[in-house]
N, C-alpha and C. Protein backbone atom coordinates (compact mmCIF):
# COMPACT_ATOMS: atom_id res chain seq x y z
N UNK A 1 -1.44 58.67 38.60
CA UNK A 1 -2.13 59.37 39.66
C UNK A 1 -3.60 59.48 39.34
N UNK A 2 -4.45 59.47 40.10
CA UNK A 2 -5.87 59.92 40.40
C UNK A 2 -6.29 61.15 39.68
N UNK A 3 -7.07 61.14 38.53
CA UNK A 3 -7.27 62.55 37.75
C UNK A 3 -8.46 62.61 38.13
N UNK A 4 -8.89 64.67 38.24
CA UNK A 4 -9.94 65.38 38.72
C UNK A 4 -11.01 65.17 37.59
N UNK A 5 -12.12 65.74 38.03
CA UNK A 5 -12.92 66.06 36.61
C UNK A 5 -12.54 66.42 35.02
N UNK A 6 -11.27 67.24 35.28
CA UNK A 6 -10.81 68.14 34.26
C UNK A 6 -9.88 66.93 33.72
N UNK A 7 -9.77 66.00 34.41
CA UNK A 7 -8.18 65.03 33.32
C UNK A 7 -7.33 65.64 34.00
N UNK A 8 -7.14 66.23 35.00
CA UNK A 8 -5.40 66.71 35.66
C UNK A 8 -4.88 66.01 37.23
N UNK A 9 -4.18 66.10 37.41
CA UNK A 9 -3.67 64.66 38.30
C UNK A 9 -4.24 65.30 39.51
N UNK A 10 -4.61 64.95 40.65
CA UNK A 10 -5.43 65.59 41.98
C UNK A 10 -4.18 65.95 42.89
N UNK A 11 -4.48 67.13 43.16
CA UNK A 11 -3.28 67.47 44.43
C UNK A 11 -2.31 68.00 43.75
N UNK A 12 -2.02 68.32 42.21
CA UNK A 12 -0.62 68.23 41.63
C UNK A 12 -1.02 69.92 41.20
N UNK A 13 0.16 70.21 41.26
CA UNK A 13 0.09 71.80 40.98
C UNK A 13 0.94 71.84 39.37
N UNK A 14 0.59 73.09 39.00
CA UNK A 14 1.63 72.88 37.85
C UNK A 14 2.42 74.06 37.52
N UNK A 15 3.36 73.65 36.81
CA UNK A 15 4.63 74.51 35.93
C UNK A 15 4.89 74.90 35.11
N UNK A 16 4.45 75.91 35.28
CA UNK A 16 4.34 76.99 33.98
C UNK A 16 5.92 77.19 32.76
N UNK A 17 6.75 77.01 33.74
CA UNK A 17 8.13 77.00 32.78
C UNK A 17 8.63 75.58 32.14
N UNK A 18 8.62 74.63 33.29
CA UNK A 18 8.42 73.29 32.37
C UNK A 18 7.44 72.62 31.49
N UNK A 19 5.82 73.09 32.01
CA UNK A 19 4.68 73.08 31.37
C UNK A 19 4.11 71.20 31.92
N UNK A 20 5.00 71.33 33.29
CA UNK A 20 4.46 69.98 33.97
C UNK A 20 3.63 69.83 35.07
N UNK A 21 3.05 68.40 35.22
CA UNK A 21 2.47 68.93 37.05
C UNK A 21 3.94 68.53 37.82
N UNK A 22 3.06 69.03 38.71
CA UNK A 22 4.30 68.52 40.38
C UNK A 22 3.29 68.26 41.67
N UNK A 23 4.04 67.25 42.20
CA UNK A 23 3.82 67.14 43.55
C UNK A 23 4.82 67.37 44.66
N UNK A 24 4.87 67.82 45.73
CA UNK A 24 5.22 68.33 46.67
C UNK A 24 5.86 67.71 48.12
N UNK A 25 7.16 67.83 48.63
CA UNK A 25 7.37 67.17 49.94
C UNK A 25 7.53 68.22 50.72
N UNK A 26 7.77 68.14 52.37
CA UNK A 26 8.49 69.28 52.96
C UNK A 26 9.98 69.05 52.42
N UNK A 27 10.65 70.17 53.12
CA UNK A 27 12.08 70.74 52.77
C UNK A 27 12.76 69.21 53.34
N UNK A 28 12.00 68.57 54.34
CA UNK A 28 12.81 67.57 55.80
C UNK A 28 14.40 68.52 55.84
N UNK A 29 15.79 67.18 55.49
CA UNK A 29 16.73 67.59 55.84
C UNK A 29 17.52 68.11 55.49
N UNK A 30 16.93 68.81 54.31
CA UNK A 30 18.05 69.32 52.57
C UNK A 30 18.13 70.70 53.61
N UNK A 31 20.16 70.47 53.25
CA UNK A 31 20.76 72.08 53.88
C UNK A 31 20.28 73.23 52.83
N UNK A 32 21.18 74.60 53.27
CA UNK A 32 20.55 75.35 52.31
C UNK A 32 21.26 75.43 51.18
N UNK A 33 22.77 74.75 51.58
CA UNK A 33 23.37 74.33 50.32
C UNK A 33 22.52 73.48 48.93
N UNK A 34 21.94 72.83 49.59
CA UNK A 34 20.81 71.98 48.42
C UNK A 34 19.84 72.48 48.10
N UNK A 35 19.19 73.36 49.24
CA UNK A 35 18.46 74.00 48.41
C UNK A 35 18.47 75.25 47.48
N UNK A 36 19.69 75.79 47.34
CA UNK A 36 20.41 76.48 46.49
C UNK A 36 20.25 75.90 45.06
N UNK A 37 21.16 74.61 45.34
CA UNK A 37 21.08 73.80 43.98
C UNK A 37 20.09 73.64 43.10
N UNK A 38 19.01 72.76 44.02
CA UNK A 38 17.54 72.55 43.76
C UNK A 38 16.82 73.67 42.79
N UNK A 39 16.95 75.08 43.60
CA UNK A 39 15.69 75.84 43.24
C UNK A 39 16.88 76.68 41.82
N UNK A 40 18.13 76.20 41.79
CA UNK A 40 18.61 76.50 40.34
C UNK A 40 18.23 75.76 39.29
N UNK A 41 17.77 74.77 39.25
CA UNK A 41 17.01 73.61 38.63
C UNK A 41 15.49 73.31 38.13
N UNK A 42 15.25 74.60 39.25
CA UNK A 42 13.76 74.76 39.37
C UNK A 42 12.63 73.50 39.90
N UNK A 43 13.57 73.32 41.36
CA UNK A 43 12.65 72.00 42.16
C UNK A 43 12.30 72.27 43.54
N UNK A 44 12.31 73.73 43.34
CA UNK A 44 11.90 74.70 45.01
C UNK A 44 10.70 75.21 44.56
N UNK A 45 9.90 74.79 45.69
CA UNK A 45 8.73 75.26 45.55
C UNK A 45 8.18 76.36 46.76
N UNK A 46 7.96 77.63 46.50
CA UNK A 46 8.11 78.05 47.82
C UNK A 46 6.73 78.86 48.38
N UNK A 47 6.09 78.15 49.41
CA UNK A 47 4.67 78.40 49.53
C UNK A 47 4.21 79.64 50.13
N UNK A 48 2.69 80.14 50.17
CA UNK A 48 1.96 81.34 50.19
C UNK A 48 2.52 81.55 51.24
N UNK A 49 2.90 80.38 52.51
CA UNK A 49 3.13 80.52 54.15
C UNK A 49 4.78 80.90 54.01
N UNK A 50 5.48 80.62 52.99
CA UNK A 50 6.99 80.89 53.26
C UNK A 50 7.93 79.64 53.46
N UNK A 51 7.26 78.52 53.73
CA UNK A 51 7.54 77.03 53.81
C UNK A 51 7.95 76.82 52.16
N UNK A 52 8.93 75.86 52.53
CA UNK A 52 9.86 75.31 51.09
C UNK A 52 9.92 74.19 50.84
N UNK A 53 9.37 73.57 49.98
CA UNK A 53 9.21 72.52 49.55
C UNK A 53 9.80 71.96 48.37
N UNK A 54 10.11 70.61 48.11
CA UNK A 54 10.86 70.07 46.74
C UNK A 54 9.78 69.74 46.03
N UNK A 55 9.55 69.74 44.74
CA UNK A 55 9.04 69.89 43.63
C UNK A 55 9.23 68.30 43.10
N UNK A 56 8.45 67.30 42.71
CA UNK A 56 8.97 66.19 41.82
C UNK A 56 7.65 66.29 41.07
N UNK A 57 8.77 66.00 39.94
CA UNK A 57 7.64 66.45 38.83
C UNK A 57 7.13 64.96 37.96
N UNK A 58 5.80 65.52 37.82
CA UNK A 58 5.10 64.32 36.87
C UNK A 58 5.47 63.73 35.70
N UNK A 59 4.87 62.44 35.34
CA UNK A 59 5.22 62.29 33.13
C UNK A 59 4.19 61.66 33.14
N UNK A 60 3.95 62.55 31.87
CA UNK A 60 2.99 61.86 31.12
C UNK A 60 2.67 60.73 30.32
N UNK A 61 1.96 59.52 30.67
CA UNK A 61 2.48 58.19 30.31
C UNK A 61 1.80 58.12 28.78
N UNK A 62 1.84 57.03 28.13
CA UNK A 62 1.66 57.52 26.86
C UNK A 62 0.02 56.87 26.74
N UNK A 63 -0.44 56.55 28.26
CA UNK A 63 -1.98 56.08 28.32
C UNK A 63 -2.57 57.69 28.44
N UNK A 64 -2.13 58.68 28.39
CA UNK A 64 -2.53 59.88 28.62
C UNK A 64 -2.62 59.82 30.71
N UNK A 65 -2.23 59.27 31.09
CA UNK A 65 -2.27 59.69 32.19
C UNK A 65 -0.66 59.83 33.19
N UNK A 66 -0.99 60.53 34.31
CA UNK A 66 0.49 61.30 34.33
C UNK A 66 0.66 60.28 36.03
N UNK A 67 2.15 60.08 35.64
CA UNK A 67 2.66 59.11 36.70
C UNK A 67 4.32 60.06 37.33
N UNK A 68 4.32 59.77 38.96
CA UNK A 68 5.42 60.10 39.40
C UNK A 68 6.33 58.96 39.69
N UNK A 69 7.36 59.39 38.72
CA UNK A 69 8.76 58.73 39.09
C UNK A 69 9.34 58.95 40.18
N UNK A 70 9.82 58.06 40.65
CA UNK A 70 10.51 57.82 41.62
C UNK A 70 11.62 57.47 42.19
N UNK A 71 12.65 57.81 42.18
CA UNK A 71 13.87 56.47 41.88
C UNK A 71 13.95 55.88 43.39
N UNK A 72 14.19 54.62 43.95
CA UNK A 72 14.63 53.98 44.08
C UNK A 72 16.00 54.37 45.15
N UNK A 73 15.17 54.49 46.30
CA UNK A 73 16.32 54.91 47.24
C UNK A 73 16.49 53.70 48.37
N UNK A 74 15.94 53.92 49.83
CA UNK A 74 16.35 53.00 50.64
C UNK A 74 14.92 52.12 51.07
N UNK A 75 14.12 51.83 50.03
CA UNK A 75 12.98 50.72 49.81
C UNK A 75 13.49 50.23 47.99
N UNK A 76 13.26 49.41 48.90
CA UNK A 76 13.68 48.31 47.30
C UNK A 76 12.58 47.28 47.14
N UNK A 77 11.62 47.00 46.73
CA UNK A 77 10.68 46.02 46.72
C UNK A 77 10.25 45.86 45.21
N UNK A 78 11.51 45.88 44.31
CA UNK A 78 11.03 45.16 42.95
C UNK A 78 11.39 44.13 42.73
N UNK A 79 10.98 43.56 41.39
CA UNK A 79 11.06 41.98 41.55
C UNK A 79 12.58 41.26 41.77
N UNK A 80 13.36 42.11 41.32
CA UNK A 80 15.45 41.48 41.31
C UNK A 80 15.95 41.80 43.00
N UNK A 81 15.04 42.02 43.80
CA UNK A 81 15.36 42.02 45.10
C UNK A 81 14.62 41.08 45.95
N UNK A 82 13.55 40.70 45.60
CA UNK A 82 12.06 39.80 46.47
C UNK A 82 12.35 38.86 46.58
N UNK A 83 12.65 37.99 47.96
CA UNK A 83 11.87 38.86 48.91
C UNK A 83 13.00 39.16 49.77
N UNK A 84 12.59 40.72 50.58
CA UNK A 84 13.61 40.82 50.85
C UNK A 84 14.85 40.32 52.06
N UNK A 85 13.91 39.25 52.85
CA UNK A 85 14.10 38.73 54.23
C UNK A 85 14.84 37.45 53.97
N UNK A 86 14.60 36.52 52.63
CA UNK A 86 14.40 35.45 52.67
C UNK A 86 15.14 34.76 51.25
N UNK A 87 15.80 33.94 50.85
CA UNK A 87 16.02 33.63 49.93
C UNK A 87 14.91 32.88 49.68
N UNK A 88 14.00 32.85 48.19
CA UNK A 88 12.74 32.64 47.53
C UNK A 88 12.82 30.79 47.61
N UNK A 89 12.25 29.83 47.51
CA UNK A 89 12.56 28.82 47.60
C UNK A 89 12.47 27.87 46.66
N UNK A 90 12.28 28.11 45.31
CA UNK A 90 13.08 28.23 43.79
C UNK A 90 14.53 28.90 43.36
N UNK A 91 14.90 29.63 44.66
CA UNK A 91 16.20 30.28 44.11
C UNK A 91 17.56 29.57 44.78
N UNK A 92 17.90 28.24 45.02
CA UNK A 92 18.97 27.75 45.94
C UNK A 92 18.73 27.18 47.08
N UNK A 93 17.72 26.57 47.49
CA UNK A 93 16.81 26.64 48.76
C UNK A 93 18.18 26.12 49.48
N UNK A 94 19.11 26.21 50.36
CA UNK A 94 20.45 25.39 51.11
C UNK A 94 19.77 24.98 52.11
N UNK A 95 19.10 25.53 52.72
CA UNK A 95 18.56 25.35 54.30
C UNK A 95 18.67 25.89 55.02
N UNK A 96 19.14 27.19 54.85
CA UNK A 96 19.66 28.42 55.59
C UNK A 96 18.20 29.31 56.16
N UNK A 97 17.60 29.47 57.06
CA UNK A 97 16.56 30.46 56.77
C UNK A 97 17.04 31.75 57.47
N UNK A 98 18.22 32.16 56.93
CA UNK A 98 18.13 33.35 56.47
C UNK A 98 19.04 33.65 55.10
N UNK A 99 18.75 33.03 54.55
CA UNK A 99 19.73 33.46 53.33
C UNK A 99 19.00 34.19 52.36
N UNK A 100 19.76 35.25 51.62
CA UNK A 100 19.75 36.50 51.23
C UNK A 100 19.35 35.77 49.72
N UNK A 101 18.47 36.89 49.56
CA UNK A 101 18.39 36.69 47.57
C UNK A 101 19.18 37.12 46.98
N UNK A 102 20.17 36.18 46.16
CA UNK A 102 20.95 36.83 45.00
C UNK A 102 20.67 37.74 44.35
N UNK A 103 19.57 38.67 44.10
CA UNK A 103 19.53 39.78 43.51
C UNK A 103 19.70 41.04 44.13
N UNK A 104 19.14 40.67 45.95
CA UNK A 104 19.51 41.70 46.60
C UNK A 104 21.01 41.74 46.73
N UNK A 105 21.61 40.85 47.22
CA UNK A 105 23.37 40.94 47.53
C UNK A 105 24.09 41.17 45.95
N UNK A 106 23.01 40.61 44.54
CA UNK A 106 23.99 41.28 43.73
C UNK A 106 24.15 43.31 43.42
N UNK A 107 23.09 43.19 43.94
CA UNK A 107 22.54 44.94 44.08
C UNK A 107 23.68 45.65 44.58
N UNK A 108 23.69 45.22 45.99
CA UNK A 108 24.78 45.53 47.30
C UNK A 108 25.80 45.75 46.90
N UNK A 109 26.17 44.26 46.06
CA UNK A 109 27.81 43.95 45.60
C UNK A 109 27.96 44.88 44.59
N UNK A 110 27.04 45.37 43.68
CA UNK A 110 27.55 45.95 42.16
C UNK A 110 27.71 47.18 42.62
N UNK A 111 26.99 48.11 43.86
CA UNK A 111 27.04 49.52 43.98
C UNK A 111 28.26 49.70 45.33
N UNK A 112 28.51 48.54 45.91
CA UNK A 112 29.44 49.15 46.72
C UNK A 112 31.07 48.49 46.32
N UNK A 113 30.96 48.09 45.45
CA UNK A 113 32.54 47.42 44.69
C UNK A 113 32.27 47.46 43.84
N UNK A 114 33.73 48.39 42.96
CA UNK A 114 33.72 48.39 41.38
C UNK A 114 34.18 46.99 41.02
N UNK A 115 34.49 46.80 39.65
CA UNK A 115 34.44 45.59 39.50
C UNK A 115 36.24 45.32 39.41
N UNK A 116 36.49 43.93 40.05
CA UNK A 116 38.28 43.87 40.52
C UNK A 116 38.04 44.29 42.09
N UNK A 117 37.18 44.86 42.62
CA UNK A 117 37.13 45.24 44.14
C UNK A 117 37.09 44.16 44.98
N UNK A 118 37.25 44.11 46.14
CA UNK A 118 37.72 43.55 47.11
C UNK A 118 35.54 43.30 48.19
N UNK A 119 35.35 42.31 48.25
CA UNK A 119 34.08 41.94 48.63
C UNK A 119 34.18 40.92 50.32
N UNK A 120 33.30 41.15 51.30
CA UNK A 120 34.20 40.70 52.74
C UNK A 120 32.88 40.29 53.23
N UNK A 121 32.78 38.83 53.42
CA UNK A 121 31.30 38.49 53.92
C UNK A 121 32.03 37.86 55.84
N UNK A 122 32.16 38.18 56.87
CA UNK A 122 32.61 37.39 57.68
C UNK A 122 31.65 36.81 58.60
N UNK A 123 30.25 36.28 57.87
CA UNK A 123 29.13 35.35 58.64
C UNK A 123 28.64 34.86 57.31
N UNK A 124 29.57 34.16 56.21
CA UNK A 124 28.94 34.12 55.04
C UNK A 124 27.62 32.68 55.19
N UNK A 125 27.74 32.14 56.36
CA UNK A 125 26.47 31.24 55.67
C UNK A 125 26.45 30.08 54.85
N UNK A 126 25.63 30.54 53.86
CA UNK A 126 25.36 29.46 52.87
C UNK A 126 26.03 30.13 51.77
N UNK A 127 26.99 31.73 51.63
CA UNK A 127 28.10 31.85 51.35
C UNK A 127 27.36 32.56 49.81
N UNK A 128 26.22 33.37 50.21
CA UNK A 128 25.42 34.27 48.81
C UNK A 128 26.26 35.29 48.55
N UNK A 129 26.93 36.02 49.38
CA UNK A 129 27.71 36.83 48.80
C UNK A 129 29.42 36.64 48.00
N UNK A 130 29.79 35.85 48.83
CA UNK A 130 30.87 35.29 48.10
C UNK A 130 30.37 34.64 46.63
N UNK A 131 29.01 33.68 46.05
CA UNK A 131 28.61 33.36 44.90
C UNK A 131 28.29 34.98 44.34
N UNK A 132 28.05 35.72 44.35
CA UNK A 132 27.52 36.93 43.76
C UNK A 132 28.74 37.43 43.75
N UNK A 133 29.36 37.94 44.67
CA UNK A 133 30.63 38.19 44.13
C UNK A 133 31.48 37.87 42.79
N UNK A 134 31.67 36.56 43.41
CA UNK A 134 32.17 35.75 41.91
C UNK A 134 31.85 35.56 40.54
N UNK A 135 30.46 36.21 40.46
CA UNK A 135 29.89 35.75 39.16
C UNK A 135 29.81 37.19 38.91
N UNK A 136 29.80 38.13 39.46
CA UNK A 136 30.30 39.72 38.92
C UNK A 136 31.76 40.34 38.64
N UNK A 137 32.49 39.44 39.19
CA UNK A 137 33.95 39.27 39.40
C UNK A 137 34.41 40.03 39.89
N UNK A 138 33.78 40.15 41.28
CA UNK A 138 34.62 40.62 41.95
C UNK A 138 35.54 39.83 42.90
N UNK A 139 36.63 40.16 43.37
CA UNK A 139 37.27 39.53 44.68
C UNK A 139 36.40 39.37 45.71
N UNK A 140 36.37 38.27 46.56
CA UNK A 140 36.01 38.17 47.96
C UNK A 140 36.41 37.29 48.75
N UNK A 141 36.79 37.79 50.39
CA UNK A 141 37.00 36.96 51.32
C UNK A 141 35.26 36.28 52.16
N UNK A 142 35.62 35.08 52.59
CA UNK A 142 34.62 35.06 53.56
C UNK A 142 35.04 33.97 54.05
N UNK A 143 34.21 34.29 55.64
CA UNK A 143 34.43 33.52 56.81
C UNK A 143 33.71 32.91 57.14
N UNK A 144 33.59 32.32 58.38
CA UNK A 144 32.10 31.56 59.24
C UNK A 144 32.72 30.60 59.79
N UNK A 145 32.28 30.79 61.58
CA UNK A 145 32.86 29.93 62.59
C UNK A 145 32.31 28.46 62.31
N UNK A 146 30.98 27.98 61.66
CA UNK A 146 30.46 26.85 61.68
C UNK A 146 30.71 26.11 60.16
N UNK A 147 31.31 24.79 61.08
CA UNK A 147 31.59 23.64 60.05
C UNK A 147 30.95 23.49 58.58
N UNK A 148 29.40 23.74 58.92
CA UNK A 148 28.77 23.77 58.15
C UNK A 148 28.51 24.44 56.91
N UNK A 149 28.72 26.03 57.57
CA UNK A 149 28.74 27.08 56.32
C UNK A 149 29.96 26.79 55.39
N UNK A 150 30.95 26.47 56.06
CA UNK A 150 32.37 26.22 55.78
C UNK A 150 31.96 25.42 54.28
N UNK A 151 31.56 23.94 54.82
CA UNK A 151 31.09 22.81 53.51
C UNK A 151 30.62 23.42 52.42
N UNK A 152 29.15 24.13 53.10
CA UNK A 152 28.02 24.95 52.30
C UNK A 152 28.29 25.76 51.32
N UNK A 153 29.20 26.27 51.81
CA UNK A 153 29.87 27.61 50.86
C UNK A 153 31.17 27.24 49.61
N UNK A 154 31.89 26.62 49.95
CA UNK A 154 32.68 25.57 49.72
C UNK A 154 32.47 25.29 48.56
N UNK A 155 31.30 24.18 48.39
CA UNK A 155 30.20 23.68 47.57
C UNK A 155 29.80 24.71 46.50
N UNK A 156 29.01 25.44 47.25
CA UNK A 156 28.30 26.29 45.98
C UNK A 156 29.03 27.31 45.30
N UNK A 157 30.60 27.65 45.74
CA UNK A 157 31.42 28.36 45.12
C UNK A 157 32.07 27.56 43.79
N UNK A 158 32.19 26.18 44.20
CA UNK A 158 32.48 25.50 43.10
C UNK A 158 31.40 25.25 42.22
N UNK A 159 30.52 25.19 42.80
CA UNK A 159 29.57 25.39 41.19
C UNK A 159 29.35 26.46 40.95
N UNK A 160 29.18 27.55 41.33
CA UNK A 160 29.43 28.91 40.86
C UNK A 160 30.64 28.54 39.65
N UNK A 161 31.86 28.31 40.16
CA UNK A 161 32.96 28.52 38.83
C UNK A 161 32.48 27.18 38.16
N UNK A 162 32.23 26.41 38.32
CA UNK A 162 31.84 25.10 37.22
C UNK A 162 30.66 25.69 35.88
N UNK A 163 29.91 26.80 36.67
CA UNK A 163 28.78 27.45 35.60
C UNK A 163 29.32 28.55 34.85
N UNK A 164 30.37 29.15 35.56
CA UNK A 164 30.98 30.09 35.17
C UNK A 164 31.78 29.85 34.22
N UNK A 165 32.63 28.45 34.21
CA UNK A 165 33.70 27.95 32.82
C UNK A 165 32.54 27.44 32.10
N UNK A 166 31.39 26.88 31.90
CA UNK A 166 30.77 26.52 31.35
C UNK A 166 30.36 27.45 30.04
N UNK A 167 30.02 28.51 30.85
CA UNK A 167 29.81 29.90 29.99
C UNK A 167 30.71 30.13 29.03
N UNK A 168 32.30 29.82 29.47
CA UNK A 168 33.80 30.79 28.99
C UNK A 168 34.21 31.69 29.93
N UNK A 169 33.78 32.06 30.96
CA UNK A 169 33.86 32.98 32.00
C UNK A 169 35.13 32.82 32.73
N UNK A 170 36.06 34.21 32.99
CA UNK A 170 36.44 33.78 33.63
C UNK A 170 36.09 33.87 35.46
N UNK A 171 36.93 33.11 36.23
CA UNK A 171 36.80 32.86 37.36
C UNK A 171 37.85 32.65 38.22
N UNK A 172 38.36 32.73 39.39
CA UNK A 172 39.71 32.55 40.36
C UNK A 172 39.50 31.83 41.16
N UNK A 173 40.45 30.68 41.00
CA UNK A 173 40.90 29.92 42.32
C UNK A 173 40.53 30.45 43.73
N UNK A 174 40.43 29.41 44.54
CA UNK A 174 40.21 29.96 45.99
C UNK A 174 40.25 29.13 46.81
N UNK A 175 41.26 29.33 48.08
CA UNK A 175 41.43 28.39 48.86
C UNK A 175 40.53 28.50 50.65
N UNK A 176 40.57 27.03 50.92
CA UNK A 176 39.70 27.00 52.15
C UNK A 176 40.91 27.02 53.53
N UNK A 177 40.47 27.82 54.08
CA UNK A 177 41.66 27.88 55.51
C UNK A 177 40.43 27.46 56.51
N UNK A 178 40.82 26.50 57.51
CA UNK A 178 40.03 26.01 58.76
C UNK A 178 40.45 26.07 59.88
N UNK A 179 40.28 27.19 60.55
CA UNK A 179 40.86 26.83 62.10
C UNK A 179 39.59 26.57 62.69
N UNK A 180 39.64 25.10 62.60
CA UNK A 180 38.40 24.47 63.66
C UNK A 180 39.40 24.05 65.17
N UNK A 181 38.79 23.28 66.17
CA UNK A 181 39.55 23.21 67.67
C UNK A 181 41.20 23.24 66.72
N UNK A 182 40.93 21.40 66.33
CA UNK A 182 42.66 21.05 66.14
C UNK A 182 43.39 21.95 65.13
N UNK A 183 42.95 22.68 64.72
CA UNK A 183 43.51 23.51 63.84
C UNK A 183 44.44 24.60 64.38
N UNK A 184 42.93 24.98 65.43
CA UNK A 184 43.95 25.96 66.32
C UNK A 184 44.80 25.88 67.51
N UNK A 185 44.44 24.73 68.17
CA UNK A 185 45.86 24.27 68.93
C UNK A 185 47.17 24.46 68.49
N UNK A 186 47.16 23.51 66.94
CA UNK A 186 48.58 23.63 66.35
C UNK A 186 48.67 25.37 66.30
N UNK A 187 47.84 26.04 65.60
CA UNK A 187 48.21 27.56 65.04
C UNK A 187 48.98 28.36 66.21
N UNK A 188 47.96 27.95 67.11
CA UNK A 188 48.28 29.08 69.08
C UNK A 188 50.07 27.98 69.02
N UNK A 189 50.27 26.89 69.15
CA UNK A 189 51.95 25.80 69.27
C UNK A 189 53.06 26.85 68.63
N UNK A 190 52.26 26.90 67.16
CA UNK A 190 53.30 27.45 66.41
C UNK A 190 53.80 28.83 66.45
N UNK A 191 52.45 29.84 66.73
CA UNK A 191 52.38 31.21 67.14
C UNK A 191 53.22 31.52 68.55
N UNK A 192 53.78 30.08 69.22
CA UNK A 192 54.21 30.12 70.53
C UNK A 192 55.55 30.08 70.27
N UNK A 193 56.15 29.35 69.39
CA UNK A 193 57.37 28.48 69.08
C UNK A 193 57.55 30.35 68.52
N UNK A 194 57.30 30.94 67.89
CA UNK A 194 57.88 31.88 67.14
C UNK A 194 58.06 32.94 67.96
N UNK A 195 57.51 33.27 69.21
CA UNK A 195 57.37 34.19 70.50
C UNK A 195 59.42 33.90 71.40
């Protein structure tokens, strides 16, 4: 942060019981259940006007100057996610322009499936999540109406496990189901025959 004349961070108030600075948000949408919690913690800040505010507190970096942490909520713009629109074009270029960076979908995949969990891409594409999947080991299904992704994905799942035994890793079999037209003629014949 920006230090005053004195060497102290600008705008930052400080804490006499932790002996830190802080900077300041409104309350926004924290119930009063949280803010219960909070100001047991000592991260309520509660102003001359009566307005309540959360408290995040400074550190002192070891350049002598004091930086706010941040964690990492619903902006992600560090480098194991970039970019975030686009798969980078050193990273797999398929030809897809929209395919996802493996670091963002491995992000996705690691916080919303433990590992053995069950992973469900049904517009997989050029099929990034099903490869990320696999190389975290998790299970996954995936789909996609076009011929193409079908190949695409296909493809790069097998080299996914070809890099993966390469390693010693293990990896699982996986089979391709196609109901393209003639596929599904027969399927709707047979789905009829059993009616």
């Amino acid at each position: 942060m920006e230090l005053d004349k004195a060497g102290n961070p600008k705008g930052a108030k400080w804490d006499a019981d932790r002996k830190l600075y802080f900077t300041t948000a409104p309350r926004g949408d924290y119930t009063d259940e949280s803010i219960m919690m909070l100001r047991k913690v000592g991260r309520v800040y509660d102003s001359e006007t009566g307005k309540i505010y959360i408290k995040y507190f400074l550190r002192k970096g070891e350049d002598g100057l004091w930086y706010k942490d941040q964690p990492v909520d619903t902006l992600w713009d560090d480098w194991d996610v970039r970019p975030l629109r686009h798969c980078s074009k050193d990273e797999l270029g398929i030809g897809y322009a929209t395919q996802k960076p493996e670091g963002l979908l491995g992000r996705v995949v690691s916080w919303a499936a433990p590992p053995g969990g069950l992973v469900a891409d049904f517009f997989c594409g050029s099929g990034t999540t099903g490869a990320v999947a696999e190389k975290l080991g998790r299970r996954w299904i995936v789909a996609d109406l076009g011929r193409f992704a079908i190949h695409t994905t296909r493809k790069r799942l097998i080299e996914v496990q070809r890099s993966l035994s390469a390693e010693g890793k293990p990896y699982r079999a996986f089979d391709v189901y196609n109901l393209g037209r003639y596929e599904r003629q027969w399927w709707q014949q047979e789905a009829l025959k059993s009616l």
